[in-house]
Protein backbone atom coordinates (compact mmCIF):
# COMPACT_ATOMS: atom_id res chain seq x y z
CA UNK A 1 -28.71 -150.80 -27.91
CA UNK A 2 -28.87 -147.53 -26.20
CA UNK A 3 -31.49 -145.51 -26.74
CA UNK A 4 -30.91 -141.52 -26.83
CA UNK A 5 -33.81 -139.22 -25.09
CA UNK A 6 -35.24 -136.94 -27.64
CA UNK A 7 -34.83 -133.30 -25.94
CA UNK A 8 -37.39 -131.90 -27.91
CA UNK A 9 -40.34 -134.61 -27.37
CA UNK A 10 -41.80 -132.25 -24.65
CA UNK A 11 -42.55 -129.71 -27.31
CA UNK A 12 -43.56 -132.04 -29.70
CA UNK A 13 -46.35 -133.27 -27.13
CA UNK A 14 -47.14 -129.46 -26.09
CA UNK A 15 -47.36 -128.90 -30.00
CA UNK A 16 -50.16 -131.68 -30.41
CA UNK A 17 -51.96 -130.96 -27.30
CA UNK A 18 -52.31 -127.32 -29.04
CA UNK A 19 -53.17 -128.74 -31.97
CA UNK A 20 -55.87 -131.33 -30.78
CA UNK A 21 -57.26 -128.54 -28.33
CA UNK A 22 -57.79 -126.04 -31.50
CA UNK A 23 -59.40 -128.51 -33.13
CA UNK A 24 -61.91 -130.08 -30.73
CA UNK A 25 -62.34 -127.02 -28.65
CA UNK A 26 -62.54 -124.13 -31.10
CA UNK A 27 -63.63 -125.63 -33.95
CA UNK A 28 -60.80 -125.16 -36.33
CA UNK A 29 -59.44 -127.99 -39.19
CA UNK A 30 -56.35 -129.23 -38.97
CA UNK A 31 -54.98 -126.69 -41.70
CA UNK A 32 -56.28 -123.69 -39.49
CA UNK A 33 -54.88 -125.14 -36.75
CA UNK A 34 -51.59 -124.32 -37.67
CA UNK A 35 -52.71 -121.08 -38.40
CA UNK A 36 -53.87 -120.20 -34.90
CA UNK A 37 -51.10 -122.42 -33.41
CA UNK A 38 -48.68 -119.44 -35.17
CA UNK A 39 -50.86 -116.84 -33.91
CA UNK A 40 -50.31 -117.97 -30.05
CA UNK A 41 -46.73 -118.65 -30.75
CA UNK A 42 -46.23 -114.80 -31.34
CA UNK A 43 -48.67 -113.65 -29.16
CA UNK A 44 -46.39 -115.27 -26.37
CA UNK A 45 -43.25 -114.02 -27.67
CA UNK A 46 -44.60 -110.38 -28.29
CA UNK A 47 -42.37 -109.13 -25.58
CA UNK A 48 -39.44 -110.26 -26.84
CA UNK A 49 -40.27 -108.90 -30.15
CA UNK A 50 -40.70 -105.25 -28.83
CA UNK A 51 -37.40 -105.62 -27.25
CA UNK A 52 -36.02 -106.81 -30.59
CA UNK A 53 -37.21 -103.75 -32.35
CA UNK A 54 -35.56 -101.55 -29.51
CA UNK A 55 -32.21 -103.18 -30.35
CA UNK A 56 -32.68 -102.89 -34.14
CA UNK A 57 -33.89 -99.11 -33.77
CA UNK A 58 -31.04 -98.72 -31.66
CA UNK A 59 -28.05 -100.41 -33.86
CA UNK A 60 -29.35 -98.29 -36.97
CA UNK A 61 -29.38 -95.14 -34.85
CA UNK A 62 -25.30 -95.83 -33.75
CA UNK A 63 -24.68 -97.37 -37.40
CA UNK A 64 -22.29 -94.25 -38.31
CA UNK A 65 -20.43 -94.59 -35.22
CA UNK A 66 -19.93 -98.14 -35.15
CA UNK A 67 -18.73 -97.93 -38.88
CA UNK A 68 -16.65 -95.51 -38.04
CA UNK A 69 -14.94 -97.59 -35.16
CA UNK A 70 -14.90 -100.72 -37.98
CA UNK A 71 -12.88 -98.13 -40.35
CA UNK A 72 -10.18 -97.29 -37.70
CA UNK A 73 -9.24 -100.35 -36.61
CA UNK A 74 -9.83 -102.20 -39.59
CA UNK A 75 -6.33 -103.58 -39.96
CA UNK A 76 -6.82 -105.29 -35.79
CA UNK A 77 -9.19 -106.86 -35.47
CA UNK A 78 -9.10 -107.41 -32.21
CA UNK A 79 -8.70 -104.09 -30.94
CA UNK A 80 -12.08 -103.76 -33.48
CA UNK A 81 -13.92 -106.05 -31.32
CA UNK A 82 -12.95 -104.86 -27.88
CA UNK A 83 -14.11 -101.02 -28.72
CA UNK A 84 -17.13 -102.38 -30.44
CA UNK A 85 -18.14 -104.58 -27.25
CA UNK A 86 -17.00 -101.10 -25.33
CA UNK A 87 -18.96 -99.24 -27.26
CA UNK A 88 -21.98 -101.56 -26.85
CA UNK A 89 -22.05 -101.47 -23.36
CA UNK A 90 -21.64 -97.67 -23.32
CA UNK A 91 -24.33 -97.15 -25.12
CA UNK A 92 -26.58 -100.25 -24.02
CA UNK A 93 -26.86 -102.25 -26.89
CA UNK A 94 -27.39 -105.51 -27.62
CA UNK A 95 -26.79 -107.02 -30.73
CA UNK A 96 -28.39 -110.43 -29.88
CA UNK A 97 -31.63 -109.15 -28.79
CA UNK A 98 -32.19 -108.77 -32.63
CA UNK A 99 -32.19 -112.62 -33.10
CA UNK A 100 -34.52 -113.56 -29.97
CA UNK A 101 -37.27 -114.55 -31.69
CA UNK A 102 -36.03 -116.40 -34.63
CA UNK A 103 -33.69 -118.35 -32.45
CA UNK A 104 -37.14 -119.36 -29.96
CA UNK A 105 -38.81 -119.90 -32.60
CA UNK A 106 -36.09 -122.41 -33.95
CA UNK A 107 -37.32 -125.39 -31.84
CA UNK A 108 -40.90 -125.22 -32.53
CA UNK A 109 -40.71 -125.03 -36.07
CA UNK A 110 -38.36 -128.48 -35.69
CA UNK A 111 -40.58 -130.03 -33.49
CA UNK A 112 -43.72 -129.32 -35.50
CA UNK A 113 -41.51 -130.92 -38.34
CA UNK A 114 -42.13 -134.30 -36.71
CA UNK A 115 -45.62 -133.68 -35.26
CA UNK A 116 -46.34 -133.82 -39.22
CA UNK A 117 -44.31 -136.20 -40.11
CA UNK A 118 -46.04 -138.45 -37.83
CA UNK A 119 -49.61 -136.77 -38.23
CA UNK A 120 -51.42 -138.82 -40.17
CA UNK A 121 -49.99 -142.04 -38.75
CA UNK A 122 -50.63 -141.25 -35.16
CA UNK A 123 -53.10 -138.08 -34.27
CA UNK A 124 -55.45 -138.06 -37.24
CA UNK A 125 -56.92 -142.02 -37.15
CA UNK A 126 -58.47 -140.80 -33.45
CA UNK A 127 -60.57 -137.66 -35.03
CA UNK A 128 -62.49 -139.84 -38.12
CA UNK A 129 -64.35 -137.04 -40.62
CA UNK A 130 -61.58 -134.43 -40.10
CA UNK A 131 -59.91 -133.04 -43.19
CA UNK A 132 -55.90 -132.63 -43.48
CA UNK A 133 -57.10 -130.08 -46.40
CA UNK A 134 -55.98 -126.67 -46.58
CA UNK A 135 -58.93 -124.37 -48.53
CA UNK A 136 -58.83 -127.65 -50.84
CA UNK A 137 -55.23 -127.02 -52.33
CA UNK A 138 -52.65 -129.36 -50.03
CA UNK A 139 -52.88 -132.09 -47.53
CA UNK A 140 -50.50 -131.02 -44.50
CA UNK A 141 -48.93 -134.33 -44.12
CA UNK A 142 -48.10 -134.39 -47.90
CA UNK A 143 -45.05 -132.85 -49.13
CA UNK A 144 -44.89 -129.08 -50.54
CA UNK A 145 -44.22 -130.63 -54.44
CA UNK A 146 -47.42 -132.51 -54.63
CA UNK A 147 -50.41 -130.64 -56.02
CA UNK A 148 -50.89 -126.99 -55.50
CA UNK A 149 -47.77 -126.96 -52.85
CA UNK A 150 -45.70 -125.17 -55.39
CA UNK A 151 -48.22 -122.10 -55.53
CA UNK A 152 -47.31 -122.53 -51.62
CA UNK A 153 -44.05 -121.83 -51.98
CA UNK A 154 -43.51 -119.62 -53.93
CA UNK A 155 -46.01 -117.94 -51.87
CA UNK A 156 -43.63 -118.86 -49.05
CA UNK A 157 -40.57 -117.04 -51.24
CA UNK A 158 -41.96 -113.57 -51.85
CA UNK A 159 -43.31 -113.77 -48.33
CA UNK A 160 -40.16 -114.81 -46.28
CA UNK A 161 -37.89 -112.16 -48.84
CA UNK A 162 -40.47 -109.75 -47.38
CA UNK A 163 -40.31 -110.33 -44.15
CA UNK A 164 -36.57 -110.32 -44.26
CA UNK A 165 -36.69 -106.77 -45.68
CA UNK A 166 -37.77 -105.04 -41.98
CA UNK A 167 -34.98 -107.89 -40.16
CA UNK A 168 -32.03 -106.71 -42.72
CA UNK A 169 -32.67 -103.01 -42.17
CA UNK A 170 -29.65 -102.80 -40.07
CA UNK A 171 -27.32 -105.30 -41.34
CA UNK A 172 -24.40 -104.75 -43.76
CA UNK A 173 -24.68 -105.34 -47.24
CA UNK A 174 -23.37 -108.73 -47.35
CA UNK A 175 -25.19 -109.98 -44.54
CA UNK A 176 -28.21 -108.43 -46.00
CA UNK A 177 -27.75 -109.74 -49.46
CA UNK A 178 -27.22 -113.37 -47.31
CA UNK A 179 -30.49 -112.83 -45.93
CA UNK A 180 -32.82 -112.37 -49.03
CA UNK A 181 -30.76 -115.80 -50.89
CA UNK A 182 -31.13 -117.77 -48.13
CA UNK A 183 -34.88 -118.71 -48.91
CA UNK A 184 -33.80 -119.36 -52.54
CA UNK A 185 -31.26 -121.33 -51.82
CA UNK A 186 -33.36 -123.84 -49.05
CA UNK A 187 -36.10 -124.23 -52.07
CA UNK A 188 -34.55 -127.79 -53.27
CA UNK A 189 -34.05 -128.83 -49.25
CA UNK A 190 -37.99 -127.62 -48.12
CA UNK A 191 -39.53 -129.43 -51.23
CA UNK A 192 -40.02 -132.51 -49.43
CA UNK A 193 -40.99 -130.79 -46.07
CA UNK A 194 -45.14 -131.25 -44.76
CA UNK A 195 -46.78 -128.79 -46.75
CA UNK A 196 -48.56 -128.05 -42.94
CA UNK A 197 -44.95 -126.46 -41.84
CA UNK A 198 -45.05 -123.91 -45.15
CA UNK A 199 -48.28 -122.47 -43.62
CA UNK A 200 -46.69 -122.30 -40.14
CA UNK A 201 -43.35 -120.65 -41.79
CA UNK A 202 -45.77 -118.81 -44.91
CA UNK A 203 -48.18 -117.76 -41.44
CA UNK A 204 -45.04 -116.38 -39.46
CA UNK A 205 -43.35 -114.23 -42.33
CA UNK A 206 -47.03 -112.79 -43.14
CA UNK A 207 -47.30 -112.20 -39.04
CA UNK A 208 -43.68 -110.13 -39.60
CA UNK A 209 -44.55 -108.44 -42.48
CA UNK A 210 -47.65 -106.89 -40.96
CA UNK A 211 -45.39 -106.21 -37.55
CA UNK A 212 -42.74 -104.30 -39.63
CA UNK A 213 -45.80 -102.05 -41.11
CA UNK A 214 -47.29 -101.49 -37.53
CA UNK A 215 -43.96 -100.37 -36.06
CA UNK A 216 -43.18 -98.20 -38.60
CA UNK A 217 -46.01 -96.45 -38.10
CA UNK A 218 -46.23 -96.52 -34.02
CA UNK A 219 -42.67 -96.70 -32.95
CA UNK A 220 -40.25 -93.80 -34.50
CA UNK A 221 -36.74 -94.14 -34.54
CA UNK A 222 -34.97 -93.53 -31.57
CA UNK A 223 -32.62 -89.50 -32.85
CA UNK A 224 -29.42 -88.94 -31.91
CA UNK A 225 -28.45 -85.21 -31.38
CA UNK A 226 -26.58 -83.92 -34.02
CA UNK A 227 -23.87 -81.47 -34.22
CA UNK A 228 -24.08 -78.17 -35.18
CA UNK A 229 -23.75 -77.19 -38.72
CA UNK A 230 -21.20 -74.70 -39.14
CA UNK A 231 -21.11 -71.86 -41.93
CA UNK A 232 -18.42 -69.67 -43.30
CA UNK A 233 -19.36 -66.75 -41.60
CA UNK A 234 -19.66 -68.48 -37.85
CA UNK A 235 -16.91 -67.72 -35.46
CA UNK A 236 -14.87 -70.14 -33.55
CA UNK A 237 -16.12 -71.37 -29.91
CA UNK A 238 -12.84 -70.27 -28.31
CA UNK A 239 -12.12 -66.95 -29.87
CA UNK A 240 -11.89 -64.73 -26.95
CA UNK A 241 -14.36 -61.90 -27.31
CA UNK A 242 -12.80 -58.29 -27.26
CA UNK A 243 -12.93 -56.81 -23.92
CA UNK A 244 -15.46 -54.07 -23.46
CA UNK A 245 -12.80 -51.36 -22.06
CA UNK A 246 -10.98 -51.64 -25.18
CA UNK A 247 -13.85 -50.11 -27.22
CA UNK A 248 -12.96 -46.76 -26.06
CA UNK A 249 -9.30 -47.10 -26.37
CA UNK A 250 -6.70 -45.99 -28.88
CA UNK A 251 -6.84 -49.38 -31.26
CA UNK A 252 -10.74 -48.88 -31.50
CA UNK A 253 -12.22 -47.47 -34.95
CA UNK A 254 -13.62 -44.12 -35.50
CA UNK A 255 -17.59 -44.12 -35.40
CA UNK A 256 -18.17 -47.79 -33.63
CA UNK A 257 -21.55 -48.14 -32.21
CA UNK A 258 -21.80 -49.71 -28.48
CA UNK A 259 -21.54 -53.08 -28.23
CA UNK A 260 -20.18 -53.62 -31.96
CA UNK A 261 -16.85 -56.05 -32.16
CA UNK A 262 -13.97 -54.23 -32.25
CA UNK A 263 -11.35 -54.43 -34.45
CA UNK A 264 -7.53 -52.96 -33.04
CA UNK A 265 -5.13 -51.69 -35.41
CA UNK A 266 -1.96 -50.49 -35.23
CA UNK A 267 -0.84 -48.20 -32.70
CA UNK A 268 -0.98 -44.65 -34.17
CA UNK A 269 2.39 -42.63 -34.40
CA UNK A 270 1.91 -39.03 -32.59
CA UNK A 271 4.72 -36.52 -34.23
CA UNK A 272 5.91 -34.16 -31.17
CA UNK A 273 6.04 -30.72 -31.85
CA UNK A 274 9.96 -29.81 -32.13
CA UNK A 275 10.51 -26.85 -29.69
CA UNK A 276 11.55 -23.23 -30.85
CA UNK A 277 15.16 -23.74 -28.97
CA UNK A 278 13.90 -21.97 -25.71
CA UNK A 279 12.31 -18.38 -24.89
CA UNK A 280 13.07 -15.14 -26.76
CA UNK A 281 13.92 -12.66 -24.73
């Protein structure tokens, strides 16, 4: 029988190695472990994160425009896609530095899956006297419906619809709507996940909660300059302006100051004096 390499058994070891070295070396428990495991995690992938807000900043700036380019060629859509991809690279966006860190994050969050699942079997008999408590409420190898793990996720819920709030900002309406069900609808699939991955995931959204606060605050939204507002009373660009010799000259009004706009009338009729029929004499 052939046996398949697991691709993902590197991070799995790197994972425990973390794990083990937070608990020996700084003193944490198991549960807090996780905790500062998350903490590292997006400490590393900070970077990638700023660049992510960039492109989200920068797709909500051009949202007009690119809806605009989605009305007029609504009916092809590939002519839709190739001025959209145009339009990205005139402008320099990139619509998949958005998803960067959930996508990095993908394979850790699988791989700690199975750290757990094997946790108690294989890491915790070599530490005897830790605790796989978390503040007393849930055991991190047990699944999130036993005990208090309930409170946990729902925790979880409000936290991950949250987070999702500052990652759907500029998203359309369906795909935002998608976004805020999603962790509703994985509630009967994550029931029987370790109740140590909630506080990884629960950890992470309460990470991007706090991030979408702080970059509010610090990083403004990139403006676009906007055209000038027009009123009734403001003339066209190219209306030629009256030429300055004309002031003077027959078509000009009675009484203009210097410099006023001039406005020519009609030529004015001169009636010629009829003559007497010559000299008397």
């Amino acid at each position: 029988m052939i046996a398949f390499a697991n691709p993902l058994r590197p991070i799995e070891d790197f994972l425990t190695n973390v794990l083990e070295w937070l608990h020996t070396t700084a003193g944490f428990s198991w549960a807090w472990s996780i905790v500062a495991l998350v903490v590292l995690v997006r400490l590393v992938l900070v970077p990638v994160t700023v660049r992510q807000i960039h492109s989200m900043q920068n797709l909500q700036a051009h949202a007009p425009e690119m809806k605009e380019i989605q009305q007029r060629w609504k009916h092809d859509r590939q002519r839709q896609n190739e001025e959209l991809m145009k339009f990205y690279r005139e402008n320099k966006i990139n619509p998949a530095a958005s998803c960067l860190p959930i996508v990095l994050q993908i394979p850790i969050f699988i791989s700690l899956f199975y750290v757990l699942k094997g946790f108690e079997r294989e890491v915790f008999p070599n530490y005897p006297g830790s605790s796989l408590d978390f503040i007393g409420l849930v055991d991190i190898t047990q699944p999130t419906k036993d005990g208090w793990g309930p409170l946990l996720l729902v925790i979880y819920v409000a936290s991950q619809l949250t987070s999702s709030y500052f990652m759907a900002a500029t998203m359309q309406k369906a795909q935002r709507i998608m976004l805020m069900v999603l962790p509703i609808v994985f509630i009967p699939f994550i029931l029987n996940f370790p109740s140590g991955l909630m506080i990884y995931w629960l950890t992470t959204n309460l990470w991007t909660t706090g991030q979408g606060f702080v970059t509010r605050k610090l990083m403004p939204k990139p403006m676009l300059p906007t055209a000038e507002k027009k009123s009734s009373r403001t003339p066209p660009k190219d209306a030629p302006e009256p030429a300055a010799g004309k002031a003077n000259g027959p078509g000009a009004k009675d009484g203009a100051k210097d410099g006023a706009p001039v406005v020519a009338g009609p030529p004015r009729r001169v009636k010629r004096k009829r003559s007497g029929g010559g000299r008397r004499r």
